[in-house]
Protein backbone atom coordinates (compact mmCIF):
# COMPACT_ATOMS: atom_id res chain seq x y z
CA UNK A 1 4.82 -34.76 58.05
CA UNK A 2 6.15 -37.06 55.48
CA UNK A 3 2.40 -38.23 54.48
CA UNK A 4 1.04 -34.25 54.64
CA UNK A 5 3.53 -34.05 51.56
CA UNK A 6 3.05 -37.07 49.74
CA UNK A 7 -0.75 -36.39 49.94
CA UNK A 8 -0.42 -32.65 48.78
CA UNK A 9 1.78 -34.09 45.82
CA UNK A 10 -0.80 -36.59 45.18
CA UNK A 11 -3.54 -34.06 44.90
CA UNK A 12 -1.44 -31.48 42.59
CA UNK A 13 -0.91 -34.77 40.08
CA UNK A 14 -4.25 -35.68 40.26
CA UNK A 15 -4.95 -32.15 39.63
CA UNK A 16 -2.50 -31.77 36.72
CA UNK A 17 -3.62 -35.40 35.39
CA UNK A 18 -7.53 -33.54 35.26
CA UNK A 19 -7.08 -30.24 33.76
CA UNK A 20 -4.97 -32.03 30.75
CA UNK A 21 -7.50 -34.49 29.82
CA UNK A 22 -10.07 -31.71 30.21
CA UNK A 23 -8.45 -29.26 27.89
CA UNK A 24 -6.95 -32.03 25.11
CA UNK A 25 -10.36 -34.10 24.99
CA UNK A 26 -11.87 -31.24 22.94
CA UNK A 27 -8.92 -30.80 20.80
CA UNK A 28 -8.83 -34.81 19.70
CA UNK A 29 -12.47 -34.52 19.35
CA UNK A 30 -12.09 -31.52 16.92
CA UNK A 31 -9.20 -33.36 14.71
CA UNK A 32 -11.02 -36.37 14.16
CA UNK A 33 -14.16 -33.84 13.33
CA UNK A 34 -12.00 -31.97 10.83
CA UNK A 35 -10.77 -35.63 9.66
CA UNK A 36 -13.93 -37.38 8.56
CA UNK A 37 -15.17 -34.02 7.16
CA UNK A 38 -11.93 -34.02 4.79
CA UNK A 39 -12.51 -37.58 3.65
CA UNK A 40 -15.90 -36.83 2.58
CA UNK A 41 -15.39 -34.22 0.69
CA UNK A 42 -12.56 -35.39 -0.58
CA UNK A 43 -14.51 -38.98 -2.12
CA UNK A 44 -11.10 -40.56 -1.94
CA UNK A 45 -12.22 -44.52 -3.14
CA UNK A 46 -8.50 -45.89 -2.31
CA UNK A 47 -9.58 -46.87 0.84
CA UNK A 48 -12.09 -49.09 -0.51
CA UNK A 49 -11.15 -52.70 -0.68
CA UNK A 50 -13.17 -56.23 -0.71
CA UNK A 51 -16.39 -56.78 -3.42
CA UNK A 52 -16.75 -54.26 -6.05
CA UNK A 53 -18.35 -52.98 -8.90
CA UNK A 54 -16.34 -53.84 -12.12
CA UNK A 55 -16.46 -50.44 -13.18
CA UNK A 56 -14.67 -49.41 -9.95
CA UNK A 57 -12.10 -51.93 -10.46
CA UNK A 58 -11.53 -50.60 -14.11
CA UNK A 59 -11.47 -47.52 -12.71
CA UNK A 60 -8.20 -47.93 -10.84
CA UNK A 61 -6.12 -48.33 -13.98
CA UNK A 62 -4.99 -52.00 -13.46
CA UNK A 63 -4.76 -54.91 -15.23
CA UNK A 64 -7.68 -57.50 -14.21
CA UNK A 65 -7.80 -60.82 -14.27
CA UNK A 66 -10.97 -63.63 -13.89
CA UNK A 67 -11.94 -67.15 -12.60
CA UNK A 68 -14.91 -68.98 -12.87
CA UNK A 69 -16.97 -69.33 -9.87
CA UNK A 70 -20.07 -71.79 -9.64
CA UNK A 71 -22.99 -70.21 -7.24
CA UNK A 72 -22.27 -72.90 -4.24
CA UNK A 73 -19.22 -71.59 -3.64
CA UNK A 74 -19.42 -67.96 -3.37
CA UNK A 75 -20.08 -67.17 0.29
CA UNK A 76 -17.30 -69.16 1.27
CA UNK A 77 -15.16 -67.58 -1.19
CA UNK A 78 -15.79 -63.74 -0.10
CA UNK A 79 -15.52 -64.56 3.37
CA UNK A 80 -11.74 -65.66 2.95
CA UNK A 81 -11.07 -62.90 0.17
CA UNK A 82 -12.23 -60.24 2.99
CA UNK A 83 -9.65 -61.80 5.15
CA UNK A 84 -7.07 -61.54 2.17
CA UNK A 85 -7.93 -57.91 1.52
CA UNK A 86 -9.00 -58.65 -2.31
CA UNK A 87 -10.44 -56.36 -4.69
CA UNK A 88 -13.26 -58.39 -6.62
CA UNK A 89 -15.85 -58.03 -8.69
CA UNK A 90 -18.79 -61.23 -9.16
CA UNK A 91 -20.62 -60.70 -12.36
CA UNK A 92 -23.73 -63.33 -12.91
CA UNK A 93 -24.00 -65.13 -16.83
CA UNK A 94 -27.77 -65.79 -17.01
CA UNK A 95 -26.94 -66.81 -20.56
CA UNK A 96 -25.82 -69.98 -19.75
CA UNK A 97 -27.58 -72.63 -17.87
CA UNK A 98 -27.26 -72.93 -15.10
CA UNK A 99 -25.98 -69.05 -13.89
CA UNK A 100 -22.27 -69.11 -13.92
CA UNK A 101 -20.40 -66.48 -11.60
CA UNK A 102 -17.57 -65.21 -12.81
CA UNK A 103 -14.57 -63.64 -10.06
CA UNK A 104 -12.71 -60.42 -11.70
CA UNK A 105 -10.13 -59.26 -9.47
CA UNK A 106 -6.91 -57.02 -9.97
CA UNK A 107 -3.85 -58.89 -11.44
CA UNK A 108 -2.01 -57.13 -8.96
CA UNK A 109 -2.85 -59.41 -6.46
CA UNK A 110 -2.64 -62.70 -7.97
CA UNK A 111 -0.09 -63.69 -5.71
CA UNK A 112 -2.32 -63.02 -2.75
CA UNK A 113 -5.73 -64.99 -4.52
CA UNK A 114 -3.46 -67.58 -5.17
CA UNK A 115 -3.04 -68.05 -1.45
CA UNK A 116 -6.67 -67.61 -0.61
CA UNK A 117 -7.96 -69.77 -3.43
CA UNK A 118 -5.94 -72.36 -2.00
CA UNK A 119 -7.19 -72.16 1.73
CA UNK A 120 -10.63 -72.08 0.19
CA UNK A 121 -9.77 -75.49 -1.46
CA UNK A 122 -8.78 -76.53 1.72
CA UNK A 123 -11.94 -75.52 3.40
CA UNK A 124 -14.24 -76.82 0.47
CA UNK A 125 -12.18 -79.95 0.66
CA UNK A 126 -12.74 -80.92 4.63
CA UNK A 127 -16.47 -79.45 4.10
CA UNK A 128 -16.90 -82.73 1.82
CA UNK A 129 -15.13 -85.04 4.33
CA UNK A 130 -16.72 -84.09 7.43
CA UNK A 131 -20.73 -83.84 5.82
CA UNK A 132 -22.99 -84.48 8.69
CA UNK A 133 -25.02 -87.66 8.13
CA UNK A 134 -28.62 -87.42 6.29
CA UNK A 135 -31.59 -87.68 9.00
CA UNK A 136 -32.37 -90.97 7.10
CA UNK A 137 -29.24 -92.28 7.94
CA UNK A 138 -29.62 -91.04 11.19
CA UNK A 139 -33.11 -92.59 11.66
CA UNK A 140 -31.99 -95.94 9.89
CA UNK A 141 -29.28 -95.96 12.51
CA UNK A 142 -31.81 -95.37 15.93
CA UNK A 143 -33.82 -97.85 14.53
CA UNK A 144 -30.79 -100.39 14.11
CA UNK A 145 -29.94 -99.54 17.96
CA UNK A 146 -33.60 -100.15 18.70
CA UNK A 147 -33.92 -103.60 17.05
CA UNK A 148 -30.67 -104.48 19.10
CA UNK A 149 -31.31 -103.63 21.97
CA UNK A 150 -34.66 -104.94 22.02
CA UNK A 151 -33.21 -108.26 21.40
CA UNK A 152 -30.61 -107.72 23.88
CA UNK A 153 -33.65 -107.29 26.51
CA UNK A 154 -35.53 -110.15 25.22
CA UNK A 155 -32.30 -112.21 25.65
CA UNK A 156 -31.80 -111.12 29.65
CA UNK A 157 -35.27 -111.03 30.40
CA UNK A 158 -35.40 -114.98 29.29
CA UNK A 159 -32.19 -115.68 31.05
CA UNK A 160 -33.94 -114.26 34.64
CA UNK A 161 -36.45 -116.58 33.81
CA UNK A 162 -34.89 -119.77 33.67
CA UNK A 163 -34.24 -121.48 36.70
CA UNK A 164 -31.11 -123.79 37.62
């Protein structure tokens, strides 16, 4: 008796659990419809954040502010400024030689590039300590192992030789 119940109680949940997932899929499906149509008619740009075009940044009414990039160092930068949430700008100088980048971003968040300047300085700065050896050095090194070991097999080969 006691499992005829639990069973018929089971079913009515499961039941229950069914028809509400039924009837509110179609509703949450509708509001995020109705959502992403309202944001695209509505153009709102706040949303956008990372690289920009300088007339989008002057757009917003802030104050900017600029560094000096050189070209080496700009894929490293914007991958660390995406994790910062930055609003940049990279403009290109042909005029001078060679190309010099320069960074505009909004003053506003000077305290935040400040922070992820630094960590790229950090990860520029272990870059240069941890450069993988040239494949000259590493064939100059195989060919000192070589010679060594060569001699090393010369050397045993001479000793099995020799008789006491």
């Amino acid at each position: 008796m006691a499992f005829e119940v639990q069973d018929a109680t089971h079913q009515k949940v499961t039941q229950l659990i069914e028809i509400v997932i039924n009837k509110s899929t179609p509703v949450v499906a509708d509001m995020f419809k109705a959502m992403a149509e309202w944001l695209s008619q509505n153009g709102d740009s706040s949303f956008k954040t990372g690289k920009q075009s300088l007339e989008s940044l002057m757009a917003s009414g802030d104050k900017l502010a600029t560094l000096p990039l050189d070209s080496k160092s700009i894929k490293s930068f914007q991958k660390i400024a995406r994790k910062y949430g930055i609003d940049y700008s990279l403009e290109k100088d042909l005029n001078k030689d060679p190309p010099q980048h320069t960074l505009t971003y909004r003053a506003k968040d000077t305290d935040t590039m400040m922070v992820a300047f630094k960590e790229y300085l950090n990860t520029a700065l272990t870059k240069q300590k941890s450069k993988k050896p040239t494949y000259q050095q590493l064939m100059k090194n195989a060919k000192d192992r070589m010679n060594s070991q060569t001699l090393d097999t010369e050397k045993n080969n001479r000793r099995g030789t020799h008789e006491l």
